[in-house]
N, C-alpha and C. Protein backbone atom coordinates (compact mmCIF):
# COMPACT_ATOMS: atom_id res chain seq x y z
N UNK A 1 -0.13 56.72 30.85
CA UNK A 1 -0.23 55.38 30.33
C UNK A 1 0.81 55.19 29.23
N UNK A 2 1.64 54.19 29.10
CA UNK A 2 2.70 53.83 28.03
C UNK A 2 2.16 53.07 27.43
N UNK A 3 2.03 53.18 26.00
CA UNK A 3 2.02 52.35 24.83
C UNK A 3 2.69 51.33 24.47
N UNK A 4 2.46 50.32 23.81
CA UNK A 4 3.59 49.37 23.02
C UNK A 4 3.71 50.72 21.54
N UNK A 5 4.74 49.79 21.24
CA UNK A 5 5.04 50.71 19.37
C UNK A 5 3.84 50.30 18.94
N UNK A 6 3.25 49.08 18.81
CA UNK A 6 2.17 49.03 17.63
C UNK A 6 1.13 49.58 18.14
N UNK A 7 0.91 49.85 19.82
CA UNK A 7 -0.26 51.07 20.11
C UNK A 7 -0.11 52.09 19.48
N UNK A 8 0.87 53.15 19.67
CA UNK A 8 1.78 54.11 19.23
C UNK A 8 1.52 54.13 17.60
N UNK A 9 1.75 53.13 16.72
CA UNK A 9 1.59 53.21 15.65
C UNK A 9 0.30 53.59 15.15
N UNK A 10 -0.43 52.40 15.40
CA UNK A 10 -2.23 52.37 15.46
C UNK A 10 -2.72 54.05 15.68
N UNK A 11 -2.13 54.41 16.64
CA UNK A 11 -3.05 55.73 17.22
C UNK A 11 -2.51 56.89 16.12
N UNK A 12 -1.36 57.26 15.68
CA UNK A 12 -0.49 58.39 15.01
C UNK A 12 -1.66 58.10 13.78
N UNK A 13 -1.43 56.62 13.25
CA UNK A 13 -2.53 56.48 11.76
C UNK A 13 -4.28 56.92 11.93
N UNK A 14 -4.46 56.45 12.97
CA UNK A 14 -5.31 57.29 13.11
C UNK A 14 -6.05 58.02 13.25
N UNK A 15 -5.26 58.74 14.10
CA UNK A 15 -5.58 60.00 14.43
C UNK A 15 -5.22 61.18 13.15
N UNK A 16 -5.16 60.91 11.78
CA UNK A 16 -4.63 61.48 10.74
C UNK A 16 -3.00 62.14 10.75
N UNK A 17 -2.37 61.32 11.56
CA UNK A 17 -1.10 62.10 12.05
C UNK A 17 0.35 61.46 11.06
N UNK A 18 -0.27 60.87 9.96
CA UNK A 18 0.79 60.65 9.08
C UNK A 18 0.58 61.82 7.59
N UNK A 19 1.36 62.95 7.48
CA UNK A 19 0.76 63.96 6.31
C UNK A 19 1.28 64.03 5.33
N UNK A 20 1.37 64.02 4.34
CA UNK A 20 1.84 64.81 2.79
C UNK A 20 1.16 65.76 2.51
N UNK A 21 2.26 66.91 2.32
CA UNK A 21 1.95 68.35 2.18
C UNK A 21 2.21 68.42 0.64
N UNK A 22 1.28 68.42 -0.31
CA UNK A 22 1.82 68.32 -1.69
C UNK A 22 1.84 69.85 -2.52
N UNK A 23 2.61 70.33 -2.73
CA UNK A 23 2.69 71.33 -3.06
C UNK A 23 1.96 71.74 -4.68
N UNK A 24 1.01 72.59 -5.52
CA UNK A 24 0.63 72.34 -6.51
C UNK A 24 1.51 73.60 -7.51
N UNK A 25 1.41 73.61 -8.33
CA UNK A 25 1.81 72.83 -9.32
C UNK A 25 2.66 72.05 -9.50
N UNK A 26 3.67 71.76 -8.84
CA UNK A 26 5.19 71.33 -9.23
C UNK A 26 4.90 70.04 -8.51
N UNK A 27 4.00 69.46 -7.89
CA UNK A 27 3.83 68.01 -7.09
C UNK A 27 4.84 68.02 -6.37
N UNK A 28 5.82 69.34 -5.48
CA UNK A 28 6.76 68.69 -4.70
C UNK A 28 6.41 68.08 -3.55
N UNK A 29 6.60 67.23 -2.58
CA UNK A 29 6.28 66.56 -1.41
C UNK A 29 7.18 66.50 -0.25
N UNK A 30 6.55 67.04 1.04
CA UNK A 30 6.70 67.10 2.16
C UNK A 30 5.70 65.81 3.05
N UNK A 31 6.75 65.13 3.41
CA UNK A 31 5.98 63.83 4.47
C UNK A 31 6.24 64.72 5.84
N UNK A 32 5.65 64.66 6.81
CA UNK A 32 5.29 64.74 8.33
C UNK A 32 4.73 63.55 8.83
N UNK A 33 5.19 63.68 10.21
CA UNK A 33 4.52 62.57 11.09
C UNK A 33 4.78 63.67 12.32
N UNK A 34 3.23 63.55 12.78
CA UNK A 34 2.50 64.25 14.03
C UNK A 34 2.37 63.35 15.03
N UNK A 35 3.69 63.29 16.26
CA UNK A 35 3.21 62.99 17.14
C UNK A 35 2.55 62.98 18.23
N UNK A 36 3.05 62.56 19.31
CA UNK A 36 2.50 63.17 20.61
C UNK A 36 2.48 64.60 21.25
N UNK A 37 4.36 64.33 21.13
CA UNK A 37 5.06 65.76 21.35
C UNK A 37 5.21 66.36 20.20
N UNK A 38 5.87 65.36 19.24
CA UNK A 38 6.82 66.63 18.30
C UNK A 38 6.12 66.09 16.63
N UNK A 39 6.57 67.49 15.48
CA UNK A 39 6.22 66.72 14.57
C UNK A 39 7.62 66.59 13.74
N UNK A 40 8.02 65.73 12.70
CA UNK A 40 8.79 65.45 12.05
C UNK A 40 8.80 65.47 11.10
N UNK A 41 9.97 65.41 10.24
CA UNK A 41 10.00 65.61 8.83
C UNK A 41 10.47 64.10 8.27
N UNK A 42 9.87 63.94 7.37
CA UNK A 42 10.12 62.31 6.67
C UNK A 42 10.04 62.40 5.27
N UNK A 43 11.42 61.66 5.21
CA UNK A 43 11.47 61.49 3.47
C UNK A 43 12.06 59.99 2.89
N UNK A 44 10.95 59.54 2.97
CA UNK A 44 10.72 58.36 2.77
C UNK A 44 11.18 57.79 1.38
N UNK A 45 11.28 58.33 0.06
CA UNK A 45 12.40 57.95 -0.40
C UNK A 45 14.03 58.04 -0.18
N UNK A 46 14.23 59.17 0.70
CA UNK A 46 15.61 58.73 0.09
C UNK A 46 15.97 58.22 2.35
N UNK A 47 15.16 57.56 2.55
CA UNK A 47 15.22 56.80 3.93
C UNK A 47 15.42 57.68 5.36
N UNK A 48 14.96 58.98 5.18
CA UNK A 48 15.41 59.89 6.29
C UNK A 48 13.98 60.58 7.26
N UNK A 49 14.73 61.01 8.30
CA UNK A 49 13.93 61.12 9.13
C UNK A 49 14.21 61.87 10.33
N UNK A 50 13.83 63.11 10.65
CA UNK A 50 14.62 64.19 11.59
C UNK A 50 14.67 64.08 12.92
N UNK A 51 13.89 62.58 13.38
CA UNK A 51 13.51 62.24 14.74
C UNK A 51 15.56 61.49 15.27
N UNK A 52 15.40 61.43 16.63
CA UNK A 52 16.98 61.26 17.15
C UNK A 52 17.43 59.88 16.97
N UNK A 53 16.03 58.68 17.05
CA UNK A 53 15.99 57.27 16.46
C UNK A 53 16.93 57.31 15.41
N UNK A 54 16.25 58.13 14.48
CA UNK A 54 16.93 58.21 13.01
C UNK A 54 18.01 58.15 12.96
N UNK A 55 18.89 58.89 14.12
CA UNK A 55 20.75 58.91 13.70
C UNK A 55 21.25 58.16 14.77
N UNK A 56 20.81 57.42 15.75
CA UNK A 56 21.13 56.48 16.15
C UNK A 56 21.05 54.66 15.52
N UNK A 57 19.79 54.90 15.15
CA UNK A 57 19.51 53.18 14.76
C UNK A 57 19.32 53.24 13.06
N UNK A 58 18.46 54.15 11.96
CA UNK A 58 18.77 54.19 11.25
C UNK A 58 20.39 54.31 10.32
N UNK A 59 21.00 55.33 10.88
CA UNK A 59 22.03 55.36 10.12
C UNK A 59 23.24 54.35 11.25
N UNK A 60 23.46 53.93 11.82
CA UNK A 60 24.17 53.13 12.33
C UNK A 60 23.96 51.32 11.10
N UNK A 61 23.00 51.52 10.42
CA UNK A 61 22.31 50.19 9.80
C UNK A 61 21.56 49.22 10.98
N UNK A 62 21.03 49.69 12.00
CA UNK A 62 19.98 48.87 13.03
C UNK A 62 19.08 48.54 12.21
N UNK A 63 17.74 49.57 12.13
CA UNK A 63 16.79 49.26 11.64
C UNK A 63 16.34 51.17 11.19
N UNK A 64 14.98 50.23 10.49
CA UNK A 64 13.84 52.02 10.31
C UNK A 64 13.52 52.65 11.51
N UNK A 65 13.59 53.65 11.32
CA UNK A 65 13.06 54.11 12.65
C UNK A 65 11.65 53.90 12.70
N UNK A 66 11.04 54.37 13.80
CA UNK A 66 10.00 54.06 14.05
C UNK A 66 8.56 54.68 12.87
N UNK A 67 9.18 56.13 12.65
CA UNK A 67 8.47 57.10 11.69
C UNK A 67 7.97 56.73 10.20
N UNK A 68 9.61 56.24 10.09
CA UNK A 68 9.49 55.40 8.76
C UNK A 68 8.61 54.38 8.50
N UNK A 69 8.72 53.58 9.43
CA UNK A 69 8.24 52.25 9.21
C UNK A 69 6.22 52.68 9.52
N UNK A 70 6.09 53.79 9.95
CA UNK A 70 4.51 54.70 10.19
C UNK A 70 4.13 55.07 8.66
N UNK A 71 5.24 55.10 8.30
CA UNK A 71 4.63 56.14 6.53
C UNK A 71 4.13 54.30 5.42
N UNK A 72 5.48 53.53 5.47
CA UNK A 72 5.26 52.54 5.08
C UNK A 72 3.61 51.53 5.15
N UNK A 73 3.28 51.54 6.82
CA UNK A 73 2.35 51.31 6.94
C UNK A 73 0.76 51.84 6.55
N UNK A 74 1.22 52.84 6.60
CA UNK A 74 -0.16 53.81 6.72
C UNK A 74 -0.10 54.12 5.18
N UNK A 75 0.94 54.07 3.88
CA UNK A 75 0.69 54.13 2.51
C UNK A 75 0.45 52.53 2.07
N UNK A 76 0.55 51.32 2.83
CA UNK A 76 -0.05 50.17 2.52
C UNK A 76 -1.42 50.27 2.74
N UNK A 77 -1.44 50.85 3.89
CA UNK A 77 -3.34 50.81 4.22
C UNK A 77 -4.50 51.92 3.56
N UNK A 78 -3.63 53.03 2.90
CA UNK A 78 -4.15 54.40 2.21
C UNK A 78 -4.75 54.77 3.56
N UNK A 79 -3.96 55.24 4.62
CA UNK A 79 -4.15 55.67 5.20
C UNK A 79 -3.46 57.34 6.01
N UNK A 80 -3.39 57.98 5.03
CA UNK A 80 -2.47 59.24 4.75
C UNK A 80 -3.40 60.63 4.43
N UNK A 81 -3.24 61.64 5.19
CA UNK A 81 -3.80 62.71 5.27
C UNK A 81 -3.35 63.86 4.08
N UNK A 82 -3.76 63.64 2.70
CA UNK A 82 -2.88 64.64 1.54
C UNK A 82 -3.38 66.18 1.94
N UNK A 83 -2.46 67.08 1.85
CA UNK A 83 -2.85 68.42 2.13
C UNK A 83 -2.18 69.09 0.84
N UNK A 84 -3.23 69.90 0.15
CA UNK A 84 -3.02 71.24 -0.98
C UNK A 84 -1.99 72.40 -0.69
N UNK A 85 -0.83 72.62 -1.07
CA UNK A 85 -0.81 74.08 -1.24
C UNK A 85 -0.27 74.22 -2.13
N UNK A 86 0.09 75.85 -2.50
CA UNK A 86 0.04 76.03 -3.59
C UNK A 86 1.45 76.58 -3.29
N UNK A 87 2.42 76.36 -5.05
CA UNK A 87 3.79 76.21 -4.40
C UNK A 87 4.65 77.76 -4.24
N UNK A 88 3.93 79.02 -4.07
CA UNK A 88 3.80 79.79 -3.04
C UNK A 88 4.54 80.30 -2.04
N UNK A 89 3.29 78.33 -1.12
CA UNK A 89 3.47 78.31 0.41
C UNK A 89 4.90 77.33 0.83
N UNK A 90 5.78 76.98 -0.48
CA UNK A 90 6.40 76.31 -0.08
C UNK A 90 7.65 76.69 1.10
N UNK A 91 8.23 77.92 0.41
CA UNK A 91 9.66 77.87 1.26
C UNK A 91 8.87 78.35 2.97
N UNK A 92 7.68 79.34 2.95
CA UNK A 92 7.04 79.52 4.36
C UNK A 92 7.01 78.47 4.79
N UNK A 93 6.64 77.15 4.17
CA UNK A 93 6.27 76.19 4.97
C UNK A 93 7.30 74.97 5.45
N UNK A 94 8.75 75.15 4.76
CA UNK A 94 9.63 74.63 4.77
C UNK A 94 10.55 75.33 5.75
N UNK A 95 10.58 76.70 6.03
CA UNK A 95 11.16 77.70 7.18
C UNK A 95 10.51 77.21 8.59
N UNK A 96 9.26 76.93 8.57
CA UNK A 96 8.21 76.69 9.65
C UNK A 96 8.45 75.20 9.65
N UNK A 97 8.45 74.22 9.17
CA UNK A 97 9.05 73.07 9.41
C UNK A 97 10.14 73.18 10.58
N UNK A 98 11.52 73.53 10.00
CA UNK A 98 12.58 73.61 10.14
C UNK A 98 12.66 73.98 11.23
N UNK A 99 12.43 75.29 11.73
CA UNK A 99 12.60 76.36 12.84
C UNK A 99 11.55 75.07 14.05
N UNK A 100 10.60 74.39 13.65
CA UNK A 100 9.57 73.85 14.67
C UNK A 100 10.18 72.47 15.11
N UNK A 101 11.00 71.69 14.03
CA UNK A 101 12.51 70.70 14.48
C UNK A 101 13.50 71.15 15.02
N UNK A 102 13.73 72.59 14.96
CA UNK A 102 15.26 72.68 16.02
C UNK A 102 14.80 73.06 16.92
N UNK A 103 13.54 73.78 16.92
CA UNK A 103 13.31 74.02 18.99
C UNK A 103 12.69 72.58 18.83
N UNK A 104 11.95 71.95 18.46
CA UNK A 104 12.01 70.50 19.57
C UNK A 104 13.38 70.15 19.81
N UNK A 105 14.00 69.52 18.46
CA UNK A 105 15.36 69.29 19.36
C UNK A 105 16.16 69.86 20.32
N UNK A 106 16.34 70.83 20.74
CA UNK A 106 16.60 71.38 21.70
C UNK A 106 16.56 72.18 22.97
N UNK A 107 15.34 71.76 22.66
CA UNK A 107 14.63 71.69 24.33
C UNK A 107 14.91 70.64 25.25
């Protein structure tokens, strides 16, 4: 079954699939968005986003990608999944990011 985007949207929010991984003490922040297939990395201040949208229509000046415009929504509605760790778990969890975006992308 195919979705519209705002199905697509609706379901990622909530299904808890928009995350901030906040790291403690230092409050650093990791955004994710959990999709269907893949998950992504989002950094919503400085407008980025590791999905392929992103370097086609974002940086061309089109529009947000789709991810983006998921974090936007879902921090209007407080609808965002905050997760603890302790800053530790950061670079493990920033290696495991990383390594889990280049095999999606390249598959």
């Amino acid at each position: 079954m195919r979705y519209t985007r705002t199905q697509n949207t609706i379901n990622v929010i909530l299904r808890k699939g928009v995350k901030l991984h906040l790291f403690k003490p230092s409050n650093r922040r990791i955004w994710t968005i959990v999709g269907r297939n893949n998950e992504y990395w989002v950094d919503p201040e400085n407008n980025f986003c590791s999905c392929k949208d992103y370097y086609f229509q974002t940086l061309s000046g089109k529009e947000k990608c789709y991810h983006l415009r998921i974090i936007d929504i879902a921090k209007r509605k407080k609808l965002i999944d905050s997760i603890e760790f302790s800053d530790d778990e950061y670079t493990i969890f920033l290696k495991a990011l990383i390594s889990d975006i280049y095999f999606s992308t390249t598959r």
